[in-house]
Protein backbone atom coordinates (compact mmCIF):
# COMPACT_ATOMS: atom_id res chain seq x y z
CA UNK A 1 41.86 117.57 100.08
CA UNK A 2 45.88 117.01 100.48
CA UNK A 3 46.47 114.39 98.54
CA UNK A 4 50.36 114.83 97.65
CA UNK A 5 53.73 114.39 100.13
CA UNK A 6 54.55 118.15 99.61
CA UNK A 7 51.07 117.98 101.87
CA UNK A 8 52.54 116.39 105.22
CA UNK A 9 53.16 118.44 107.93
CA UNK A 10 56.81 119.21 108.55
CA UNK A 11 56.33 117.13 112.52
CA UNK A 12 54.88 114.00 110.80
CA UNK A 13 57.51 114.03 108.03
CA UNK A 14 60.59 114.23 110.83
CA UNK A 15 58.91 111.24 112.20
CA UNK A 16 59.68 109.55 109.33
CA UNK A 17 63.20 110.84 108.66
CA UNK A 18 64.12 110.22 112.06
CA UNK A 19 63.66 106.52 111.17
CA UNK A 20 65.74 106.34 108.46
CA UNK A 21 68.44 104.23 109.43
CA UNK A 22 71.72 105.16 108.89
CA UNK A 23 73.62 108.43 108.26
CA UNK A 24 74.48 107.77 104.69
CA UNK A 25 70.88 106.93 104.24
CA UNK A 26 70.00 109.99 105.93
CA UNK A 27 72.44 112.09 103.53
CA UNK A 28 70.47 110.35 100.46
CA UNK A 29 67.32 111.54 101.69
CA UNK A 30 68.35 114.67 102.09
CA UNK A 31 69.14 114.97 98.23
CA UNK A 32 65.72 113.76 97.48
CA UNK A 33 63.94 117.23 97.59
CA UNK A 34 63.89 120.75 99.09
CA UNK A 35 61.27 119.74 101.68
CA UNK A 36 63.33 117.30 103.01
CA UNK A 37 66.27 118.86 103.23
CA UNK A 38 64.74 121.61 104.88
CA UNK A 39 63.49 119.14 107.38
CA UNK A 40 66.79 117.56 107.77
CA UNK A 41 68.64 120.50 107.83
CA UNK A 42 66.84 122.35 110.72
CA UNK A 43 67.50 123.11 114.26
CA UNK A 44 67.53 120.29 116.38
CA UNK A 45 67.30 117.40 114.10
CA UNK A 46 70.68 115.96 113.31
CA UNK A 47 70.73 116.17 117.38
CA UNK A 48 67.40 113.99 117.74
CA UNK A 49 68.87 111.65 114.74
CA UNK A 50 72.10 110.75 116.79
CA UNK A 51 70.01 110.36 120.18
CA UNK A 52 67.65 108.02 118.33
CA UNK A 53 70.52 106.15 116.37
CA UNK A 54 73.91 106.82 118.77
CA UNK A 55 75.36 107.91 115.93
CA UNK A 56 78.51 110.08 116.16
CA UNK A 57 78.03 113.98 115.82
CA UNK A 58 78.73 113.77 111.73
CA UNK A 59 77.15 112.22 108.97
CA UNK A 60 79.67 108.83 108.96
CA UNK A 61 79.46 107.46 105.17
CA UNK A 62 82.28 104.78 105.30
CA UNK A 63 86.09 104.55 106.27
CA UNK A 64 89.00 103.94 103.78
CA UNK A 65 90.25 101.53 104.56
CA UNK A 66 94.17 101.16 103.58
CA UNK A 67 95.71 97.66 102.69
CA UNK A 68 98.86 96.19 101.61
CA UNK A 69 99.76 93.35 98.92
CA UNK A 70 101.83 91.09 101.14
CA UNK A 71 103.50 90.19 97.15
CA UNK A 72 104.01 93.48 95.89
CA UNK A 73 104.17 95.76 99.03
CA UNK A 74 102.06 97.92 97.37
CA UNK A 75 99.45 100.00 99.29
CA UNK A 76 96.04 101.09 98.36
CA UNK A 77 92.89 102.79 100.00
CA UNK A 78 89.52 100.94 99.08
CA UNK A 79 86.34 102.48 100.23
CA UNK A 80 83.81 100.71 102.18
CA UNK A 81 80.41 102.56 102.63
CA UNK A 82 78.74 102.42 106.67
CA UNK A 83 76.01 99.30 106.27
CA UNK A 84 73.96 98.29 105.58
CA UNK A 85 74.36 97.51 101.45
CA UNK A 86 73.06 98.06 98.79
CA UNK A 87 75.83 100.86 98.35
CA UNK A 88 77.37 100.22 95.18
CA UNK A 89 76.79 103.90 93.75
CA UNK A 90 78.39 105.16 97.66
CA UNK A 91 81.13 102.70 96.55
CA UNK A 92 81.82 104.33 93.08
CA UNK A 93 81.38 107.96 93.97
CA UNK A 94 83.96 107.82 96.63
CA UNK A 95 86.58 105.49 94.63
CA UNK A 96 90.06 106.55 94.74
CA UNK A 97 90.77 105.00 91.32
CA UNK A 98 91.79 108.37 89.86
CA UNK A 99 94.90 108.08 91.48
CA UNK A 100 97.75 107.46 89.50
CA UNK A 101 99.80 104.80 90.53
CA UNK A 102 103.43 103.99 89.06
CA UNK A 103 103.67 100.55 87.54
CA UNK A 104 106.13 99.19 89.57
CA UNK A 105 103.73 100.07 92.87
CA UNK A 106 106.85 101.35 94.40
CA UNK A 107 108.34 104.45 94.06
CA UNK A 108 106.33 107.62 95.27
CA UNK A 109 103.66 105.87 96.63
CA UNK A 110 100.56 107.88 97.79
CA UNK A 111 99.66 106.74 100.79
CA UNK A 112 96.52 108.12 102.87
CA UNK A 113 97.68 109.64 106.27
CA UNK A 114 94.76 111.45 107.65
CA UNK A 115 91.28 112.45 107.20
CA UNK A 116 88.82 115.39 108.46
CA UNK A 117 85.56 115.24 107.24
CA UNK A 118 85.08 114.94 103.81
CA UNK A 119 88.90 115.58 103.08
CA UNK A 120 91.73 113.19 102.47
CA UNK A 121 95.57 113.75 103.40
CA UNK A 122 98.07 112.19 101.45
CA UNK A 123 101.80 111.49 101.01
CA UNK A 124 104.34 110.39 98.82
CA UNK A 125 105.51 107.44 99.92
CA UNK A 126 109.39 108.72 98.29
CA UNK A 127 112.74 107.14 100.00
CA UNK A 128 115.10 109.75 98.49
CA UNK A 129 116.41 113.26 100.15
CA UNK A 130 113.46 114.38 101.43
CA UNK A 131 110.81 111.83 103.44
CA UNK A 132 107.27 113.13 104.14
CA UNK A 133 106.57 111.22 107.26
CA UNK A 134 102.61 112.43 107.68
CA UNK A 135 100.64 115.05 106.92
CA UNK A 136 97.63 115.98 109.15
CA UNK A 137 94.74 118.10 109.33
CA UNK A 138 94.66 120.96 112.55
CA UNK A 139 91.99 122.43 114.64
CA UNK A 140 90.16 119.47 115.05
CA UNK A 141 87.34 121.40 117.13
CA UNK A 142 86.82 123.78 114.52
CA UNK A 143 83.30 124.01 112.56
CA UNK A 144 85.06 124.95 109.73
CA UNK A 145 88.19 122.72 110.11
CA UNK A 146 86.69 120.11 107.48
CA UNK A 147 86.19 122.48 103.93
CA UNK A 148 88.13 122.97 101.20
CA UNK A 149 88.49 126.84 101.68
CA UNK A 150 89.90 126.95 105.39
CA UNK A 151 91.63 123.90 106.55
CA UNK A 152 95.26 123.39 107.79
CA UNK A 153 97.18 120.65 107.51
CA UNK A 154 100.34 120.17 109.48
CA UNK A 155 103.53 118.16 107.54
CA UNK A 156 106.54 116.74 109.09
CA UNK A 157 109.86 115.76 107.04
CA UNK A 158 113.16 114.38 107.45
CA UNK A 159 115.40 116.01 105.12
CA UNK A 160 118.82 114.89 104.31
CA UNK A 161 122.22 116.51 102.69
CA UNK A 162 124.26 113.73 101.38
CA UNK A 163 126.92 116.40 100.15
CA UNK A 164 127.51 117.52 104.05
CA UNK A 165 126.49 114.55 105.43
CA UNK A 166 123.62 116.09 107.63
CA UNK A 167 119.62 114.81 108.26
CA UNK A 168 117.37 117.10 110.07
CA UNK A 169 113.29 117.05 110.63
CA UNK A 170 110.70 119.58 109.79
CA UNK A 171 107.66 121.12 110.03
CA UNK A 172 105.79 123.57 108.44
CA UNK A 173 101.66 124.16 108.08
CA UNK A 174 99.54 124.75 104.97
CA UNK A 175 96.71 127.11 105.73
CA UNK A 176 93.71 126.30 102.79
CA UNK A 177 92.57 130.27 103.52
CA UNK A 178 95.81 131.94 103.14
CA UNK A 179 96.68 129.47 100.31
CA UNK A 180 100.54 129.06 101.51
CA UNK A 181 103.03 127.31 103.26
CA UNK A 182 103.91 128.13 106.75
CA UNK A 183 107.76 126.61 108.01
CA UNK A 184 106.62 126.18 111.40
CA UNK A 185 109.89 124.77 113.00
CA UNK A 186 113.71 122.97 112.44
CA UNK A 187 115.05 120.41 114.30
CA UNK A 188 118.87 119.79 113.90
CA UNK A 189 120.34 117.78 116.77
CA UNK A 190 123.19 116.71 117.55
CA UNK A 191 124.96 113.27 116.13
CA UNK A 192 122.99 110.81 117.77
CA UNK A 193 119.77 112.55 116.63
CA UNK A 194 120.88 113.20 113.40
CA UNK A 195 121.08 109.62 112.70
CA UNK A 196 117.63 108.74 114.59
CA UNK A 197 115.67 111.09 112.07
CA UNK A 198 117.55 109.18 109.25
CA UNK A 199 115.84 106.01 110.57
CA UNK A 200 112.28 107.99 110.70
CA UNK A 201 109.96 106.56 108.19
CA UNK A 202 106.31 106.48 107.39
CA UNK A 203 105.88 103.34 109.02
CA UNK A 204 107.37 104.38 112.08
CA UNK A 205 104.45 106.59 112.86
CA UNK A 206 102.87 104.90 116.60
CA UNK A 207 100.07 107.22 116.85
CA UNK A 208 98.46 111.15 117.67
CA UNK A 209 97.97 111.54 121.20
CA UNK A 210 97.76 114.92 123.92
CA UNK A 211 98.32 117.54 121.18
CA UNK A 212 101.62 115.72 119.59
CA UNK A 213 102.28 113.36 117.04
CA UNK A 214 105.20 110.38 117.54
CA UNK A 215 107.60 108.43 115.48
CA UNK A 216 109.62 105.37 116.96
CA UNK A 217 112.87 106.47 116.67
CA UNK A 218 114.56 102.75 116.05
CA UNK A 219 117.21 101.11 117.81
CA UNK A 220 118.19 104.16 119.31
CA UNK A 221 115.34 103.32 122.34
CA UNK A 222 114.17 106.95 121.39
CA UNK A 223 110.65 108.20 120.24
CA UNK A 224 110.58 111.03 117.96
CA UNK A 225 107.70 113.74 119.12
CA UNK A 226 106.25 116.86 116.92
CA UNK A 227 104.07 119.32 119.02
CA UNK A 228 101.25 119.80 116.45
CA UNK A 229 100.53 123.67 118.09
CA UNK A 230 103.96 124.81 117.62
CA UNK A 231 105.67 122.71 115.72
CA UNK A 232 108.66 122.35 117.78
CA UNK A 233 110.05 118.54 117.81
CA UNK A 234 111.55 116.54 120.98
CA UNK A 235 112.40 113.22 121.98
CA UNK A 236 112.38 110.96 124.93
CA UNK A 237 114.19 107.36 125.72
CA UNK A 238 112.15 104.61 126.86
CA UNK A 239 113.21 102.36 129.56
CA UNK A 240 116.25 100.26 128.44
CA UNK A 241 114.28 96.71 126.61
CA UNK A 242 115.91 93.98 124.30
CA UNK A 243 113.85 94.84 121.38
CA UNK A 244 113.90 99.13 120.68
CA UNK A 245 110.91 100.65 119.84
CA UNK A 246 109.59 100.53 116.16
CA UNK A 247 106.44 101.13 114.55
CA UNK A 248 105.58 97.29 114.57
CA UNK A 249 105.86 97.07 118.51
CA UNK A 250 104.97 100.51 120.13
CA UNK A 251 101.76 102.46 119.98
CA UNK A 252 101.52 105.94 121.78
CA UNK A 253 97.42 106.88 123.26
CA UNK A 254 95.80 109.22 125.05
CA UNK A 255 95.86 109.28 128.72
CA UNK A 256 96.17 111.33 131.67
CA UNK A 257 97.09 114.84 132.33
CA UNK A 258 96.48 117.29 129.99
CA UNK A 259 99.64 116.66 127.11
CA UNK A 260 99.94 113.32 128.83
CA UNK A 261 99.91 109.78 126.62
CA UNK A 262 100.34 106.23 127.52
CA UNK A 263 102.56 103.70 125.46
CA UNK A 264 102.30 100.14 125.03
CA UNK A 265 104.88 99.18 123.81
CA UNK A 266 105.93 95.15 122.68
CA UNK A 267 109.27 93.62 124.58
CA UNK A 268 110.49 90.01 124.14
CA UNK A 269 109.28 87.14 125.39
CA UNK A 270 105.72 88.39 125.74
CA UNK A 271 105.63 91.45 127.35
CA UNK A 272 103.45 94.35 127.04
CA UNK A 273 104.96 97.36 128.75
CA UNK A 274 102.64 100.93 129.67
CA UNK A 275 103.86 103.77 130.18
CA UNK A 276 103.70 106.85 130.60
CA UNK A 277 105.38 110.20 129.43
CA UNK A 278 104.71 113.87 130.34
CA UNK A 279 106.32 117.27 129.92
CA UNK A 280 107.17 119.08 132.82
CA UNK A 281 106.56 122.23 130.78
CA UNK A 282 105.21 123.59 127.61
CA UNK A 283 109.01 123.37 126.31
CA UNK A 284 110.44 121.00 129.02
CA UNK A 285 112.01 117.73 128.48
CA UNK A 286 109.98 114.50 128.60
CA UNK A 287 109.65 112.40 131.52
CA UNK A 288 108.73 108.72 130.93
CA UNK A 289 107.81 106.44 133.88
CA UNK A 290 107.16 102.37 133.22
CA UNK A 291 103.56 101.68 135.22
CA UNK A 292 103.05 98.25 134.70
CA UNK A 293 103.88 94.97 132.94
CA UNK A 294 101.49 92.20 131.42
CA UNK A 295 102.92 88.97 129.97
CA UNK A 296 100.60 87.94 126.99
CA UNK A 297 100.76 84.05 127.20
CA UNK A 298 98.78 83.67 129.58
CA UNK A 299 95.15 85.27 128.80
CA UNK A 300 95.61 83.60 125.24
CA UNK A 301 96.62 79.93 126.73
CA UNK A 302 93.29 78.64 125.79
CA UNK A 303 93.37 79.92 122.44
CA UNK A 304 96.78 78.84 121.27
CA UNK A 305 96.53 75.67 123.47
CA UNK A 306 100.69 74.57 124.11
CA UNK A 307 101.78 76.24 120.68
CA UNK A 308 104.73 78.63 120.67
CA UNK A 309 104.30 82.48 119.93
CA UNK A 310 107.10 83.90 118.14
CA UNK A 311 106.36 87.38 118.03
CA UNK A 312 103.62 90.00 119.00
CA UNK A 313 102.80 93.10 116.66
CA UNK A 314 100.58 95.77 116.68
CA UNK A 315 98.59 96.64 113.72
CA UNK A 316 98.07 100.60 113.21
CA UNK A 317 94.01 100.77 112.88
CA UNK A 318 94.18 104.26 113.11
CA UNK A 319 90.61 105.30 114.33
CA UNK A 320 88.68 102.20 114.04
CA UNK A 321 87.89 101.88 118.10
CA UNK A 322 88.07 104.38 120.60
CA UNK A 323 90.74 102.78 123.86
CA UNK A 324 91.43 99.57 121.72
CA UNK A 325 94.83 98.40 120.02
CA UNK A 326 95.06 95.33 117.82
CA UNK A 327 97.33 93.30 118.15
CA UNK A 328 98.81 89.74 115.59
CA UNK A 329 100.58 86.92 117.19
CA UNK A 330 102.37 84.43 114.86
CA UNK A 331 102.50 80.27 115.41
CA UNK A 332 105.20 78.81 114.24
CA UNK A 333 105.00 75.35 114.47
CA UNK A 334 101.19 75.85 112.57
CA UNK A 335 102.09 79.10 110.41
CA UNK A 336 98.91 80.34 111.97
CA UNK A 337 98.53 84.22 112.91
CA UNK A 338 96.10 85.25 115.39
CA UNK A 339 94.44 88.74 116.25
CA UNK A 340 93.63 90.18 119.21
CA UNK A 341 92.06 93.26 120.61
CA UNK A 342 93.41 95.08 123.20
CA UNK A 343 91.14 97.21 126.01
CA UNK A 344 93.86 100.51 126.59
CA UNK A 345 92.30 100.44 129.99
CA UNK A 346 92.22 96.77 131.41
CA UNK A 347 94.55 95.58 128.94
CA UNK A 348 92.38 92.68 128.69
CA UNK A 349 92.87 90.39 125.50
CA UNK A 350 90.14 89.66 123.27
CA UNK A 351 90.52 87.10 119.92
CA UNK A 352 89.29 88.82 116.95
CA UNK A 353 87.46 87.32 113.97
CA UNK A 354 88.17 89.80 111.23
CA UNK A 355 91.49 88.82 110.08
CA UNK A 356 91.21 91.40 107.55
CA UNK A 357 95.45 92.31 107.18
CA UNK A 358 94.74 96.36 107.51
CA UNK A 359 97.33 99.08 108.15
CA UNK A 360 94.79 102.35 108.59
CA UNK A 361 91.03 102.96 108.69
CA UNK A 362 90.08 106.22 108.24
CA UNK A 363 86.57 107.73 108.26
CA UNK A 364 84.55 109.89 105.72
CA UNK A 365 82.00 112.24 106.71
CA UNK A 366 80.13 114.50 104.93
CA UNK A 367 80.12 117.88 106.14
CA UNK A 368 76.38 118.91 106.69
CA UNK A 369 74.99 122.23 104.93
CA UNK A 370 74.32 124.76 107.47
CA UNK A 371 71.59 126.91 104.90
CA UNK A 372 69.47 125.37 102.01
């Protein structure tokens, strides 16, 4: 008579894995045993699991998350496992304590840009002749996108020559399979644009959107763009405002036609703008049109009741939310500051109770085994 739990039938035993209740959970089980991870691993199931559970199509463990020592200035990455706890050993095995930090928290920072998968992206965070402002991982719709042995990772620079007085941006692709460095393109413009990519910084960086990455190019009213297919870098000007963008007040989304994004971006006095910018062509020059207007007092009356808002800013969550931005809003005459999210679609305010002070969240998945 079958007395042990090697004797369950395979269907009964995916009844009970099915149950389990979260991904990471799931990922545990799956290290229990063959049997299980046979059961796991087999056609169909991870599909059934995500029905069940509305989980996303990979095995979501946590999200670094990074933050920054209002103090110090200093910015680390802190891992914080999917619920629910107990995940201490989750906690510990994905620590990014190994990282060597300089004393003075400082000078060549790393700072976590991007992730795919189980893989991290960093950069130096370095303010001498050569800037990296982002490195990020390619071929997002790739199976294979997220191992060690074949991903590519696209990194932009700003460069400068102090002897000749000259700043340009680059690009250029590492490919994990050929194991080298690709230059993919240079941009060196002309005096005005010269002096923008000077200004670029890490923390100019408003967001991935339509195939490109983009950089708030300053007082300049420009935003900085970086075709991640080719590697070819343009620019646009926004609509004249008081306040230029930055990458406190602008944030760049998806939206539209295909290569299309929408930006919100932060003017004085209250006012969200959204617009939206285009190419005419794969290599054609950026068109940006202003679609609407929304004044923020006025949804957050209630909340604020008669105080004084100083200023708006966004804060970069990276990929927290799908279509939501999140915004702070400082009180003066209380010190208070107050969060809010943003709906990219209504651009409907809504308060938010985390007041956790977070630059980027980023999530780690495991990539699942295709074979036992």
């Amino acid at each position: 008579m079958p007395t042990g739990i090697a004797d369950i039938p395979d269907d009964l035993l995916e009844l009970v894995l099915l149950r389990v209740r979260t991904p990471a959970c799931l990922f545990r089980a799956a290290a229990t045993c063959k049997l299980w991870r046979r059961v796991i691993a087999r056609d169909g199931f991870l599909h059934r699991f995500r029905s069940r559970h509305g989980h996303s199509p990979h095995l979501l463990l946590g999200h670094y998350v990074v933050t920054t020592d209002p103090y110090t200035d200093t910015m680390t990455a802190e891992f914080v496992p999917t619920p629910p706890p107990p995940a201490v050993r989750l906690r510990q095995c994905a620590s990014l304590d190994f990282l060597i930090q300089p004393d003075d928290g400082t000078f060549c920072r790393q700072v976590l840009t991007d992730s795919r998968g189980g893989l991290l992206a960093f950069v130096r965070d370095n303010s001498y002749a050569v800037v990296c402002l982002g490195a990020y991982f390619l071929d997002a719709g790739s199976s294979s996108s997220s191992t060690m042995s074949s991903f590519r990772l696209l990194c932009a620079c700003v460069i400068t020559d102090d002897y000749d007085d000259d700043c340009w941006v680059e690009s250029c692709v590492f490919s994990a399979r050929d194991n080298r460095w690709v230059s993919h393109s240079t941009h060196v413009g002309d005096e005005e644009v010269s002096s923008m990519c000077a200004l670029l910084v890490y923390d100019a960086f408003v967001g991935r959107a339509g195939g490109s990455s983009f950089w708030a190019g300053g007082y300049y009213n420009h935003v900085v763009a970086l075709d991640e297919s080719t590697g070819e870098f343009s620019n646009f000007e926004l609509p004249l405002s008081p306040r230029g963008p930055s990458g406190q007040n602008l944030r760049v989304v998806a939206g539209g036609a295909a290569g299309a994004v929408h930006l919100f971006h932060l003017v004085d006095d209250g006012i969200l703008e959204v617009l939206t910018a285009s190419r005419a062509a794969a290599h054609g020059d950026w068109e940006c049109t202003l679609e609407t207007s929304v004044g923020l007092y006025q949804p957050v009356a209630n909340i604020i009741e008669a105080q004084t808002i100083q200023s708006w800013w966004f804060i970069d969550t990276g990929t927290t939310t799908a279509g939501m931005l999140v915004l702070k809003a400082f009180l003066p005459s209380s010190g208070a500051t107050l969060m809010f999210s943003l709906d990219v679609e209504t651009t409907k305010l809504q308060p938010v109770t985390n007041t956790t002070t977070y630059l980027r969240v980023f999530p780690y998945e495991r990539p699942w085994p295709q074979t036992i």
